[in-house]
PDB file of N, CA and C in Angstrom:
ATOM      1  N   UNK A   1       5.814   6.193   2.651  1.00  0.00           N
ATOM      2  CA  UNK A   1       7.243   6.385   2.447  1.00  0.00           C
ATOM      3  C   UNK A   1       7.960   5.060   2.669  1.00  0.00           C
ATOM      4  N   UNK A   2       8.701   5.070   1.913  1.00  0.00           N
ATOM      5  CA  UNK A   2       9.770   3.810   2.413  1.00  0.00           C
ATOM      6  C   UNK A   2      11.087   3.730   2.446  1.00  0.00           C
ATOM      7  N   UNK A   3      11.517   3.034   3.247  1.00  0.00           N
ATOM      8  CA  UNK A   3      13.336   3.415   3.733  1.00  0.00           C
ATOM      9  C   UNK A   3      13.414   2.260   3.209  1.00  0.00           C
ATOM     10  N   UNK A   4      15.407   3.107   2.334  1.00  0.00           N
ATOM     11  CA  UNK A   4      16.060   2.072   1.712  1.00  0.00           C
ATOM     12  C   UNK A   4      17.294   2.710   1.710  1.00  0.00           C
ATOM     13  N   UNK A   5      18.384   1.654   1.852  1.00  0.00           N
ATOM     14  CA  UNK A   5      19.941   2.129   2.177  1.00  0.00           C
ATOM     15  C   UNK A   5      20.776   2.272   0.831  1.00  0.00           C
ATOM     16  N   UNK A   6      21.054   3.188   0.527  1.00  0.00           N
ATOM     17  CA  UNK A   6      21.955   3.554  -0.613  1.00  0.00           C
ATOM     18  C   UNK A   6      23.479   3.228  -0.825  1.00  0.00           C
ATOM     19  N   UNK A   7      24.121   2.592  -1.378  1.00  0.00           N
ATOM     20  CA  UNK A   7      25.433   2.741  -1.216  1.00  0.00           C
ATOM     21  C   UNK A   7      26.135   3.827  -1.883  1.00  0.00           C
ATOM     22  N   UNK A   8      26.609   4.441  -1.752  1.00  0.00           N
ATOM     23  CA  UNK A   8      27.717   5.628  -2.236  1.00  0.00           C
ATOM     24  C   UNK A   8      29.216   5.745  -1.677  1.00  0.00           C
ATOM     25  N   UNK A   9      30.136   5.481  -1.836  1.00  0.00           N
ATOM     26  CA  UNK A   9      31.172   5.309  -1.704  1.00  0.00           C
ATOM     27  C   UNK A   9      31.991   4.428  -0.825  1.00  0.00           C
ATOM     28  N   UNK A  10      30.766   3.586  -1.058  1.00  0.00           N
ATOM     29  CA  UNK A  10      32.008   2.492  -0.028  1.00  0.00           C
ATOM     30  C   UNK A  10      30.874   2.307   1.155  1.00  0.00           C
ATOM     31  N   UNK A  11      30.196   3.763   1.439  1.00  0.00           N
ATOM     32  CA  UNK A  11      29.419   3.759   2.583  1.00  0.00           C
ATOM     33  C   UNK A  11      28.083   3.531   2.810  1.00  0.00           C
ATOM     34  N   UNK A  12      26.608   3.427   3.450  1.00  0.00           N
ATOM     35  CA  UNK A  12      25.937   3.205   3.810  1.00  0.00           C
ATOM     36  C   UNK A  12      24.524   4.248   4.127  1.00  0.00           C
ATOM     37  N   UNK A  13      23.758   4.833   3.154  1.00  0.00           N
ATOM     38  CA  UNK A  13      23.156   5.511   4.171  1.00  0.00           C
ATOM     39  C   UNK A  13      21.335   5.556   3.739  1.00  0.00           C
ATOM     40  N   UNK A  14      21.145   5.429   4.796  1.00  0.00           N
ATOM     41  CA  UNK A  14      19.476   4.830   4.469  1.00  0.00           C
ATOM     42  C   UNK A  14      19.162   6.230   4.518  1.00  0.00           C
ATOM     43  N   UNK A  15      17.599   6.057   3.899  1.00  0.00           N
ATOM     44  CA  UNK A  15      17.082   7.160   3.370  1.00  0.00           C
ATOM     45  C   UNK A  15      15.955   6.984   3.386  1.00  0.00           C
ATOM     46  N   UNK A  16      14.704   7.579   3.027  1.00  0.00           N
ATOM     47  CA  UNK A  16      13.468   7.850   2.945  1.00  0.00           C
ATOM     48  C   UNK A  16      12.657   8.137   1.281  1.00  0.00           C
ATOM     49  N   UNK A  17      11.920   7.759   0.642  1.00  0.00           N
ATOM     50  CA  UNK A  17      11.772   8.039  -0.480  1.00  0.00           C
ATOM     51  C   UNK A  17      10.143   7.646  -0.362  1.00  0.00           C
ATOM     52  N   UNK A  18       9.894   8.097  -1.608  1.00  0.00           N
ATOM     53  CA  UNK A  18       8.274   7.610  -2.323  1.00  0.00           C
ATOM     54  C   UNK A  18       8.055   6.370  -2.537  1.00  0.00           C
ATOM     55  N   UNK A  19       6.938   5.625  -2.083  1.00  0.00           N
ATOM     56  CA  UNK A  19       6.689   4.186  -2.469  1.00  0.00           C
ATOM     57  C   UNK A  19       6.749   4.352  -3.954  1.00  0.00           C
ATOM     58  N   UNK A  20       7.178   3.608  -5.224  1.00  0.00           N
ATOM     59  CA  UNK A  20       7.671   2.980  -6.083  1.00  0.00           C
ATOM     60  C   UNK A  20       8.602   3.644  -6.462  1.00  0.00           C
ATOM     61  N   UNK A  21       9.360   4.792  -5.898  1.00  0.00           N
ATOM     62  CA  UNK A  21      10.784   5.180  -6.372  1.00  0.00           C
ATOM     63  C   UNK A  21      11.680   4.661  -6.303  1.00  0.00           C
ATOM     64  N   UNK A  22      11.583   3.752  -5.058  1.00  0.00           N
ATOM     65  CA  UNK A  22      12.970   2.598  -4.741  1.00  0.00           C
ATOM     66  C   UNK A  22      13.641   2.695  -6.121  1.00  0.00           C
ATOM     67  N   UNK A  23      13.539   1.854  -6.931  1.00  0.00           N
ATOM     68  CA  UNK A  23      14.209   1.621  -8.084  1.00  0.00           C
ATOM     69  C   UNK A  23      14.690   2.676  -8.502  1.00  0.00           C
ATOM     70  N   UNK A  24      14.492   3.712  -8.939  1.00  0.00           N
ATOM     71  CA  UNK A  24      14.607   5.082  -9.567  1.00  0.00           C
ATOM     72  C   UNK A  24      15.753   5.739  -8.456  1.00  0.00           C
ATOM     73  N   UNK A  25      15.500   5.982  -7.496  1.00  0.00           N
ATOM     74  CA  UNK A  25      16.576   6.404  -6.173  1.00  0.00           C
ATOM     75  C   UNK A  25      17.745   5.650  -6.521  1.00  0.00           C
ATOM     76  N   UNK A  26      17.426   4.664  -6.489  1.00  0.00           N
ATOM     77  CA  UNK A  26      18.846   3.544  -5.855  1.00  0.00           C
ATOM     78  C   UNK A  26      19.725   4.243  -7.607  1.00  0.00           C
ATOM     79  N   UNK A  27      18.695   3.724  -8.697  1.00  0.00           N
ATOM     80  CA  UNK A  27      19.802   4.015  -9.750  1.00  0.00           C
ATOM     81  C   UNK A  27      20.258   5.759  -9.652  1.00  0.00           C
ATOM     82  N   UNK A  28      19.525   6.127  -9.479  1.00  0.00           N
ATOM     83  CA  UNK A  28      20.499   7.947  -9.209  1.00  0.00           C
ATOM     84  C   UNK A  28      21.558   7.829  -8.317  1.00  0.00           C
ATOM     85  N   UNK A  29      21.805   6.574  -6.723  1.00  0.00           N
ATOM     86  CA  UNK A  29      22.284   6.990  -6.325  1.00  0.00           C
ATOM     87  C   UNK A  29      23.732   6.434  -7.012  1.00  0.00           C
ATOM     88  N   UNK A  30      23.712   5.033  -7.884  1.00  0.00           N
ATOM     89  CA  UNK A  30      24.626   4.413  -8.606  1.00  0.00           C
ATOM     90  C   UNK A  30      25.637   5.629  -9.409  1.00  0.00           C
ATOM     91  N   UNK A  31      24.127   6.678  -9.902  1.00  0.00           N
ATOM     92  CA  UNK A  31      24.964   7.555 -10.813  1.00  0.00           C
ATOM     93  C   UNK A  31      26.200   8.173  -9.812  1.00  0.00           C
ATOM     94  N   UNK A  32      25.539   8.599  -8.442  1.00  0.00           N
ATOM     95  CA  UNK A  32      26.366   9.817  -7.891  1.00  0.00           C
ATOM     96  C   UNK A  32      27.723   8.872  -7.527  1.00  0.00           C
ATOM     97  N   UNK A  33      27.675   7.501  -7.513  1.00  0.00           N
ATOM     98  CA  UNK A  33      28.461   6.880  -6.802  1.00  0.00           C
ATOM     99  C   UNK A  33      29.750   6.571  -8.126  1.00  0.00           C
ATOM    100  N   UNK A  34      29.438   6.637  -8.879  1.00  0.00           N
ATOM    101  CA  UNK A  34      30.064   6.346 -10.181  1.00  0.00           C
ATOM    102  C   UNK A  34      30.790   7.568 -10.419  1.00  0.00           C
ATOM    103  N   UNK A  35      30.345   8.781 -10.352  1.00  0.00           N
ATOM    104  CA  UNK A  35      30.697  10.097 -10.313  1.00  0.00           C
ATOM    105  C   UNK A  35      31.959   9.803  -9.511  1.00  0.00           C
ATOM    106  N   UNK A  36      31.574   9.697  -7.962  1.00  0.00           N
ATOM    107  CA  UNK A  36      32.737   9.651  -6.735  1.00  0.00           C
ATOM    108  C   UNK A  36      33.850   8.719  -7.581  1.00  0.00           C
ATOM    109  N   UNK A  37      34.045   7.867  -8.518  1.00  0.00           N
ATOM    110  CA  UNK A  37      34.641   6.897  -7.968  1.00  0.00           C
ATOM    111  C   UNK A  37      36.003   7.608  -9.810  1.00  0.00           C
ATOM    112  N   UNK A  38      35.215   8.311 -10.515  1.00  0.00           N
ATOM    113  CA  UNK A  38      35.618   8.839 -11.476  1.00  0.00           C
ATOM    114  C   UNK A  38      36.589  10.152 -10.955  1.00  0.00           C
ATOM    115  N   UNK A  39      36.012  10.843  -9.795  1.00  0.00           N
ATOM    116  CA  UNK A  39      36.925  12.251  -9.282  1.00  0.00           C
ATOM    117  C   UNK A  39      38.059  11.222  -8.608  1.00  0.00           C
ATOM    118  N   UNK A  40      38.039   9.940  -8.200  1.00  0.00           N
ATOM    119  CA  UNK A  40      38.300   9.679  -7.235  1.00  0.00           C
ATOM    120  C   UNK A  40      38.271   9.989  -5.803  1.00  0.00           C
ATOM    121  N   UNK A  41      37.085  10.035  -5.539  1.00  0.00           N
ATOM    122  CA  UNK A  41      36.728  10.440  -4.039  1.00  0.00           C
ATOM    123  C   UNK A  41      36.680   9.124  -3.306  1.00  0.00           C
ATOM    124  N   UNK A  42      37.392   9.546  -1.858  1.00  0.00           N
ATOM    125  CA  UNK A  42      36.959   8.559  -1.442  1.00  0.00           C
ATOM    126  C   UNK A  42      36.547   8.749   0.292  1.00  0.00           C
ATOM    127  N   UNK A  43      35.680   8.238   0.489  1.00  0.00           N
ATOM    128  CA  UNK A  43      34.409   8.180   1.581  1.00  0.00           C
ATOM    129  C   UNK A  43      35.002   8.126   2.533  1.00  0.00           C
ATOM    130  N   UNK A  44      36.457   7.604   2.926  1.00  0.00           N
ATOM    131  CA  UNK A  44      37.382   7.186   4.069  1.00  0.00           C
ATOM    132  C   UNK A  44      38.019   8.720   4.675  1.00  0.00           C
ATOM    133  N   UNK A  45      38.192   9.330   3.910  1.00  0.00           N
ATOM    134  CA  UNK A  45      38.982  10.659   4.462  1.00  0.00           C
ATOM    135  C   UNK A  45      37.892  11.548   2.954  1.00  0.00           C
ATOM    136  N   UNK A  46      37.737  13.167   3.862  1.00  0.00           N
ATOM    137  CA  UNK A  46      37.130  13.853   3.358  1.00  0.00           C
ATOM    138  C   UNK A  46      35.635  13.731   3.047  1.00  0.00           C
ATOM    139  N   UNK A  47      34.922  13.117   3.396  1.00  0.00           N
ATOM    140  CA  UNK A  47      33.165  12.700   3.183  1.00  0.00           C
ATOM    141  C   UNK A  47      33.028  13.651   2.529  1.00  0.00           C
ATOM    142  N   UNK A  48      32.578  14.829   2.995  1.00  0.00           N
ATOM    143  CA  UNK A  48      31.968  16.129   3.368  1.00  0.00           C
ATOM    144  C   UNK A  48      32.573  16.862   1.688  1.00  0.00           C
ATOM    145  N   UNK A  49      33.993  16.454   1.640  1.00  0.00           N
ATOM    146  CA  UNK A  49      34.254  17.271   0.526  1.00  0.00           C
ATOM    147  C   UNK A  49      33.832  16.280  -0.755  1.00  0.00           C
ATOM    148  N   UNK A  50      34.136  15.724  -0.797  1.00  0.00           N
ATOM    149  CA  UNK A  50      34.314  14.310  -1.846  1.00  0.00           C
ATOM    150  C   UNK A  50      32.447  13.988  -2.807  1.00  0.00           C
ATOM    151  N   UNK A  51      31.721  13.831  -1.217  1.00  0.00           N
ATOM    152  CA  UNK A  51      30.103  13.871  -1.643  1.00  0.00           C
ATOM    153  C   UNK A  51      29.857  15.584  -2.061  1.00  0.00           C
ATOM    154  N   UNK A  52      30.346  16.463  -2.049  1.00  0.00           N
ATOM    155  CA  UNK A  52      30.308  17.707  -2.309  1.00  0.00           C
ATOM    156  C   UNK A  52      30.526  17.744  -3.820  1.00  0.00           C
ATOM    157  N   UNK A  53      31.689  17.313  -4.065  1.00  0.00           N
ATOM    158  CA  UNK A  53      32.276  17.486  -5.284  1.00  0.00           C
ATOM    159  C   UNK A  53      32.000  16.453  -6.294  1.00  0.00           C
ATOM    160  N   UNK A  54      31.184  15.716  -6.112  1.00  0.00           N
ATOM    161  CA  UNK A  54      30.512  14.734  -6.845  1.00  0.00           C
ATOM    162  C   UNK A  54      28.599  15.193  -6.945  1.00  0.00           C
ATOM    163  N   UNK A  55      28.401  15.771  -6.310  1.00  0.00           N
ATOM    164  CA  UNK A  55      27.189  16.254  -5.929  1.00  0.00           C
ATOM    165  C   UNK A  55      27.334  17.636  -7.280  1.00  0.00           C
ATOM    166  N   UNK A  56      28.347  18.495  -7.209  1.00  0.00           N
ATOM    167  CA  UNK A  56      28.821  19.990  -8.020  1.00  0.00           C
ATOM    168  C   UNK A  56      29.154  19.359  -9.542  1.00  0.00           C
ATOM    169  N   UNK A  57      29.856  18.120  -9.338  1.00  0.00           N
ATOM    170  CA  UNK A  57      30.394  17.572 -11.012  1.00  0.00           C
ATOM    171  C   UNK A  57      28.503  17.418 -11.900  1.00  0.00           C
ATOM    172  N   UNK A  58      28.231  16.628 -10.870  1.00  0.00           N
ATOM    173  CA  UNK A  58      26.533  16.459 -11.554  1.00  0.00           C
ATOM    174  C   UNK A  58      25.546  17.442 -11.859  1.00  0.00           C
ATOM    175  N   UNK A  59      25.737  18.456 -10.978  1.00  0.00           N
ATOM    176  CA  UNK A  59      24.611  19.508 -11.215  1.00  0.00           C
ATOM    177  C   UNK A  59      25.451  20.278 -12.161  1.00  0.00           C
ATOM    178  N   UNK A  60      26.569  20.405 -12.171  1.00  0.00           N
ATOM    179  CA  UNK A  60      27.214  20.870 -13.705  1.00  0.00           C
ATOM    180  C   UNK A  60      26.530  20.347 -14.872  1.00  0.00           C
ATOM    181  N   UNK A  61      27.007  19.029 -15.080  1.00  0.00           N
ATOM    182  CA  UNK A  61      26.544  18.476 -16.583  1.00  0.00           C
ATOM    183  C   UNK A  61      25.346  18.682 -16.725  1.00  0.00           C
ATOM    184  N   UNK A  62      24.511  18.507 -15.608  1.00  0.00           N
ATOM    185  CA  UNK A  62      22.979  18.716 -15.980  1.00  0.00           C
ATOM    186  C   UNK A  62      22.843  20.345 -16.451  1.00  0.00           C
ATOM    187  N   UNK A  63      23.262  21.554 -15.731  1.00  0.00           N
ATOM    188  CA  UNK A  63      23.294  22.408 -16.215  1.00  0.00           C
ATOM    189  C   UNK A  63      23.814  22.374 -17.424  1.00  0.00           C
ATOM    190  N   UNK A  64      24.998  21.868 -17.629  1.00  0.00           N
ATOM    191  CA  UNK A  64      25.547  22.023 -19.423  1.00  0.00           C
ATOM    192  C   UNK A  64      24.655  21.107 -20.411  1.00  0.00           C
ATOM    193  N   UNK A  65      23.981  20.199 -20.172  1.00  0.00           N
ATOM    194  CA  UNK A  65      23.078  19.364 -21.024  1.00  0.00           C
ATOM    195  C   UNK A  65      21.541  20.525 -20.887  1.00  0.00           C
ATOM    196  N   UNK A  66      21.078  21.204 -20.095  1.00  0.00           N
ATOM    197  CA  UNK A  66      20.273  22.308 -20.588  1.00  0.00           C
ATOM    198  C   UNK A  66      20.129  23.264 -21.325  1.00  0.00           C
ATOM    199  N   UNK A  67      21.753  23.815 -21.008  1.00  0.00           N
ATOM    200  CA  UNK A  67      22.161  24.900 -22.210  1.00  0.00           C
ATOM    201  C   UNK A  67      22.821  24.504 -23.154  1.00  0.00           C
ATOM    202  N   UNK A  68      22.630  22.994 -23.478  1.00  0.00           N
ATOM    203  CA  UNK A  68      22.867  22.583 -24.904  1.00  0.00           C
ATOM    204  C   UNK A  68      21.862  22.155 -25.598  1.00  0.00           C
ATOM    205  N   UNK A  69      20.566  22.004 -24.856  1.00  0.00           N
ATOM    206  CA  UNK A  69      19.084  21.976 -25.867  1.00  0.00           C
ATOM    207  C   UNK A  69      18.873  20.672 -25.243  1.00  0.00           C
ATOM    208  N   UNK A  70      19.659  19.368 -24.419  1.00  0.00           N
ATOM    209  CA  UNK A  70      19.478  18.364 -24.000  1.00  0.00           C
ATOM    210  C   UNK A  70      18.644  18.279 -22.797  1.00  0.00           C
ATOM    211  N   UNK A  71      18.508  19.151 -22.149  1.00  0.00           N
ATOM    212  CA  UNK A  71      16.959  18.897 -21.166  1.00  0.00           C
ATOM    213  C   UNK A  71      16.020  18.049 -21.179  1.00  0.00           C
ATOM    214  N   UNK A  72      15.717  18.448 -22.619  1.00  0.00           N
ATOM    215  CA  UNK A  72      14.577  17.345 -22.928  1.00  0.00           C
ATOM    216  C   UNK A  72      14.648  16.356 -23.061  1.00  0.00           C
ATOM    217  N   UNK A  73      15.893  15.966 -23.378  1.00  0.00           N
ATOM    218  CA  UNK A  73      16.042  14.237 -23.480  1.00  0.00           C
ATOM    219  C   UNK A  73      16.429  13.687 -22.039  1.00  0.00           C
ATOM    220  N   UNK A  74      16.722  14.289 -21.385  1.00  0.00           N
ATOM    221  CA  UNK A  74      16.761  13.861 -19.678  1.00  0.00           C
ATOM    222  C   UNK A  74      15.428  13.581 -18.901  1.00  0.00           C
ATOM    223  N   UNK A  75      14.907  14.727 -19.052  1.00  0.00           N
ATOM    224  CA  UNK A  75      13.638  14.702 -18.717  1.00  0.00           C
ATOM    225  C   UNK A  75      13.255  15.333 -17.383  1.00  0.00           C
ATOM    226  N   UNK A  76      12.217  16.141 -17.878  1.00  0.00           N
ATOM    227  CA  UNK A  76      11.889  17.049 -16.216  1.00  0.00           C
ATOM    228  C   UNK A  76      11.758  16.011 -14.794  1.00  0.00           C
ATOM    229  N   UNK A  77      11.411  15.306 -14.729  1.00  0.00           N
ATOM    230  CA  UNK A  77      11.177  14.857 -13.321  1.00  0.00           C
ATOM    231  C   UNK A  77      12.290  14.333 -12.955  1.00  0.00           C
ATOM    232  N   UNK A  78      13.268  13.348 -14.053  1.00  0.00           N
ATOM    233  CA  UNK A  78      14.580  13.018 -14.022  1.00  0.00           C
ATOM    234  C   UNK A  78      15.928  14.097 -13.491  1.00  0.00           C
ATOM    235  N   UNK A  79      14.855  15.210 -14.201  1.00  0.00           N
ATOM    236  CA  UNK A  79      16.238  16.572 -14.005  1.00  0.00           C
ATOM    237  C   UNK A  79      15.947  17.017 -12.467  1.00  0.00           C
ATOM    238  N   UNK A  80      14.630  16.955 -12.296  1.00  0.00           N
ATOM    239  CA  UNK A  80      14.287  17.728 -10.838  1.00  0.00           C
ATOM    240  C   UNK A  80      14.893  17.025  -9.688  1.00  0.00           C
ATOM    241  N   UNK A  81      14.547  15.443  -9.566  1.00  0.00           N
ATOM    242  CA  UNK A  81      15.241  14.768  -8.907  1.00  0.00           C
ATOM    243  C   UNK A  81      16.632  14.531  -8.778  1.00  0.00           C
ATOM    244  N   UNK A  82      17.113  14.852  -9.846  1.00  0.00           N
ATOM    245  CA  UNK A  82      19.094  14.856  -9.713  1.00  0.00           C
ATOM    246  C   UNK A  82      19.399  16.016  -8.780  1.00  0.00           C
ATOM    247  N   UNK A  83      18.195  17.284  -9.412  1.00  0.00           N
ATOM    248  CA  UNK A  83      18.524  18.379  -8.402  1.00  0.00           C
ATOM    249  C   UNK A  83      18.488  18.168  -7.175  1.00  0.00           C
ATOM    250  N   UNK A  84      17.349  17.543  -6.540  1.00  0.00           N
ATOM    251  CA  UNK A  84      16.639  17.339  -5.154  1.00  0.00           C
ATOM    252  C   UNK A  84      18.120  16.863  -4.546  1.00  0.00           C
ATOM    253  N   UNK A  85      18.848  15.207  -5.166  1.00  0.00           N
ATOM    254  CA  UNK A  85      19.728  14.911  -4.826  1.00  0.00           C
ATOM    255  C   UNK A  85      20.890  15.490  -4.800  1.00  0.00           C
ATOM    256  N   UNK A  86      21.298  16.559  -5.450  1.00  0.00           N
ATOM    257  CA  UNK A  86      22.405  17.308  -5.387  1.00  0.00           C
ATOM    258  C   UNK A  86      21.916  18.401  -4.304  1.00  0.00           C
ATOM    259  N   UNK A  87      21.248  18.395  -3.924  1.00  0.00           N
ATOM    260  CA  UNK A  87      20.631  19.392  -2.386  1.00  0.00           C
ATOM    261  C   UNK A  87      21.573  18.308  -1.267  1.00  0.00           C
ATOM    262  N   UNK A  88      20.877  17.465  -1.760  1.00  0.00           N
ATOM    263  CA  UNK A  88      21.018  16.027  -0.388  1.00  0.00           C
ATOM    264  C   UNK A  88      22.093  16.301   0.034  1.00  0.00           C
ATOM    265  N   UNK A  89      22.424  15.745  -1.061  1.00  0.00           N
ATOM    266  CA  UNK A  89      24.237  15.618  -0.584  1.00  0.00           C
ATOM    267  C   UNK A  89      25.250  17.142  -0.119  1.00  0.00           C
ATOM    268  N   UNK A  90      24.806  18.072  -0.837  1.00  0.00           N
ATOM    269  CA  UNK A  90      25.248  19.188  -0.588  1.00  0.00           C
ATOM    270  C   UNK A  90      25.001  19.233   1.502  1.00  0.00           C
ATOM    271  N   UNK A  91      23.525  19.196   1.405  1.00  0.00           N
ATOM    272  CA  UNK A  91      22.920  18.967   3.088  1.00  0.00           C
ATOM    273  C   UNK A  91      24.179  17.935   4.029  1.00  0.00           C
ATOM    274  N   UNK A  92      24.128  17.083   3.143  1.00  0.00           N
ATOM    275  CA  UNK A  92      24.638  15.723   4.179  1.00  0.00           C
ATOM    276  C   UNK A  92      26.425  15.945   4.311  1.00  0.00           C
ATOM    277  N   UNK A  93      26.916  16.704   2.928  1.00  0.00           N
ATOM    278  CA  UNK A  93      28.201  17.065   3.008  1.00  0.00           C
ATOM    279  C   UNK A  93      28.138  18.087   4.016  1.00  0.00           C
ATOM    280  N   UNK A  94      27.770  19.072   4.180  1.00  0.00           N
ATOM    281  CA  UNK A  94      27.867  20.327   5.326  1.00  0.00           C
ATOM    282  C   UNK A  94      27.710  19.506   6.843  1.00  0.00           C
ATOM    283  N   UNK A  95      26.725  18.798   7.174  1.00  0.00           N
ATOM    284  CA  UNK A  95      26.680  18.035   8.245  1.00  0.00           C
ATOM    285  C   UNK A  95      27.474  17.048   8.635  1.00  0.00           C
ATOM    286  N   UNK A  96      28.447  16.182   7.551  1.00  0.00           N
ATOM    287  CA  UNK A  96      29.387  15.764   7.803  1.00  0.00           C
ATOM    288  C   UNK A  96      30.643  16.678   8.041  1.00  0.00           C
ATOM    289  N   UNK A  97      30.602  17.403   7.588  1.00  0.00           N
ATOM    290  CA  UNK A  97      31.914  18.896   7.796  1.00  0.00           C
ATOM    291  C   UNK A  97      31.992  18.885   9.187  1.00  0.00           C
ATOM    292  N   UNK A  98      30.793  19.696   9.610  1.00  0.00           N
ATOM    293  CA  UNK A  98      30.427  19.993  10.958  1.00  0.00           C
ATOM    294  C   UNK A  98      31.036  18.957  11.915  1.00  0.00           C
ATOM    295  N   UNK A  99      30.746  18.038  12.036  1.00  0.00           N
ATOM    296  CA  UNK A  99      30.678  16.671  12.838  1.00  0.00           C
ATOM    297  C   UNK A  99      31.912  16.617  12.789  1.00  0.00           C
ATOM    298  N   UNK A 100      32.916  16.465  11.503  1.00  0.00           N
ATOM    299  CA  UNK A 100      34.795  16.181  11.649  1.00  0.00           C
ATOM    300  C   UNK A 100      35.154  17.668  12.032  1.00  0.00           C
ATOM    301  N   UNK A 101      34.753  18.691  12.114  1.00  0.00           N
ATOM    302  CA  UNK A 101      35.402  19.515  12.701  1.00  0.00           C
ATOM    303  C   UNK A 101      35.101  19.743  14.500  1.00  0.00           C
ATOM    304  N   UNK A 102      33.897  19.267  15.050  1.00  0.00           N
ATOM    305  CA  UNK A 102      33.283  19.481  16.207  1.00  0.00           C
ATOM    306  C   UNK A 102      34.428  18.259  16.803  1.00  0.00           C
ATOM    307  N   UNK A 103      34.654  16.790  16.513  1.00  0.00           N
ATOM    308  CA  UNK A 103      35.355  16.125  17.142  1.00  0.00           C
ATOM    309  C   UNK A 103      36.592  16.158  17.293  1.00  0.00           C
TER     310      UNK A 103
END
Protein backbone atom coordinates (compact mmCIF):
# COMPACT_ATOMS: atom_id res chain seq x y z
CA UNK A 1 0.00 0.00 0.00
CA UNK A 2 1.10 3.42 -0.33
CA UNK A 3 0.20 6.78 1.25
CA UNK A 4 -0.34 9.81 -0.71
CA UNK A 5 -1.98 13.25 0.18
CA UNK A 6 -4.78 14.39 -2.00
CA UNK A 7 -5.76 17.85 -2.38
CA UNK A 8 -9.51 18.58 -2.48
CA UNK A 9 -10.62 21.80 -1.66
CA UNK A 10 -8.14 23.83 -0.57
CA UNK A 11 -7.46 20.96 1.96
CA UNK A 12 -5.14 18.11 2.65
CA UNK A 13 -5.82 14.59 3.20
CA UNK A 14 -3.54 11.62 2.94
CA UNK A 15 -4.77 8.42 2.13
CA UNK A 16 -3.88 4.89 1.48
CA UNK A 17 -4.14 3.28 -1.98
CA UNK A 18 -2.69 0.35 -4.24
CA UNK A 19 0.93 0.48 -5.31
CA UNK A 20 0.65 1.89 -8.97
CA UNK A 21 -2.69 3.67 -8.43
CA UNK A 22 -1.02 6.80 -7.18
CA UNK A 23 -1.54 8.33 -10.50
CA UNK A 24 -5.07 7.11 -11.13
CA UNK A 25 -6.24 8.28 -7.34
CA UNK A 26 -4.69 11.60 -7.42
CA UNK A 27 -6.48 12.23 -10.98
CA UNK A 28 -10.05 11.07 -9.51
CA UNK A 29 -9.30 13.10 -6.74
CA UNK A 30 -8.67 16.35 -9.26
CA UNK A 31 -12.07 15.22 -10.67
CA UNK A 32 -13.92 15.46 -7.19
CA UNK A 33 -12.04 18.66 -6.55
CA UNK A 34 -13.11 20.32 -9.77
CA UNK A 35 -16.67 19.18 -9.00
CA UNK A 36 -16.30 21.21 -5.41
CA UNK A 37 -15.06 24.16 -7.01
CA UNK A 38 -18.03 24.13 -9.87
CA UNK A 39 -21.01 23.76 -6.85
CA UNK A 40 -18.89 26.16 -5.29
CA UNK A 41 -18.07 24.42 -2.19
CA UNK A 42 -15.91 25.49 -0.06
CA UNK A 43 -13.72 23.40 2.50
CA UNK A 44 -13.55 26.51 5.02
CA UNK A 45 -17.16 26.36 6.34
CA UNK A 46 -19.37 23.26 5.78
CA UNK A 47 -16.68 20.25 4.92
CA UNK A 48 -19.07 17.63 5.73
CA UNK A 49 -21.76 19.14 3.47
CA UNK A 50 -19.81 20.53 0.53
CA UNK A 51 -17.53 16.97 0.17
CA UNK A 52 -21.10 15.41 0.39
CA UNK A 53 -22.50 17.26 -2.32
CA UNK A 54 -19.74 16.93 -4.64
CA UNK A 55 -19.36 13.28 -3.77
CA UNK A 56 -23.82 13.03 -4.80
CA UNK A 57 -23.16 15.52 -8.06
CA UNK A 58 -20.63 12.58 -9.25
CA UNK A 59 -22.34 9.49 -8.46
CA UNK A 60 -25.27 11.18 -10.29
CA UNK A 61 -23.62 11.66 -13.68
CA UNK A 62 -22.11 8.38 -13.43
CA UNK A 63 -25.49 6.98 -12.81
CA UNK A 64 -26.94 9.15 -15.76
CA UNK A 65 -23.95 8.15 -18.16
CA UNK A 66 -25.15 4.32 -17.39
CA UNK A 67 -28.62 4.82 -18.19
CA UNK A 68 -27.60 6.49 -21.23
CA UNK A 69 -25.64 3.39 -22.71
CA UNK A 70 -22.24 5.39 -21.66
CA UNK A 71 -20.89 2.91 -19.07
CA UNK A 72 -18.94 1.48 -21.38
CA UNK A 73 -17.03 4.19 -22.44
CA UNK A 74 -16.09 5.02 -18.76
CA UNK A 75 -15.21 1.86 -17.98
CA UNK A 76 -15.85 -0.76 -15.23
CA UNK A 77 -12.93 -0.39 -12.98
CA UNK A 78 -13.01 3.48 -13.70
CA UNK A 79 -16.81 3.34 -12.72
CA UNK A 80 -16.17 1.09 -9.60
CA UNK A 81 -13.55 3.29 -8.28
CA UNK A 82 -15.52 6.68 -8.63
CA UNK A 83 -17.99 4.58 -6.64
CA UNK A 84 -15.47 3.39 -3.93
CA UNK A 85 -14.65 7.24 -3.81
CA UNK A 86 -18.03 8.54 -3.53
CA UNK A 87 -18.31 6.02 -0.36
CA UNK A 88 -15.09 7.90 0.88
CA UNK A 89 -16.20 10.95 0.95
CA UNK A 90 -19.73 10.24 1.84
CA UNK A 91 -17.61 8.28 5.10
CA UNK A 92 -15.29 11.28 5.63
CA UNK A 93 -18.31 13.84 5.18
CA UNK A 94 -20.41 12.08 8.11
CA UNK A 95 -17.19 12.07 10.30
CA UNK A 96 -16.52 15.51 9.67
CA UNK A 97 -20.34 16.34 10.63
CA UNK A 98 -19.86 14.53 13.77
CA UNK A 99 -16.64 16.27 14.89
CA UNK A 100 -18.32 20.15 14.07
CA UNK A 101 -21.20 19.19 15.90
CA UNK A 102 -19.38 17.33 19.06
CA UNK A 103 -17.16 20.70 19.44
Amino acid sequence: MSEITLVVGGRNFPISCEDGQEDHVRKLAEIVDRKLRQIGGNLASGDAKNMLFAALFLADELEEARKAGKGATIGDEASTTLEEIAETLERTATLLEERATSS
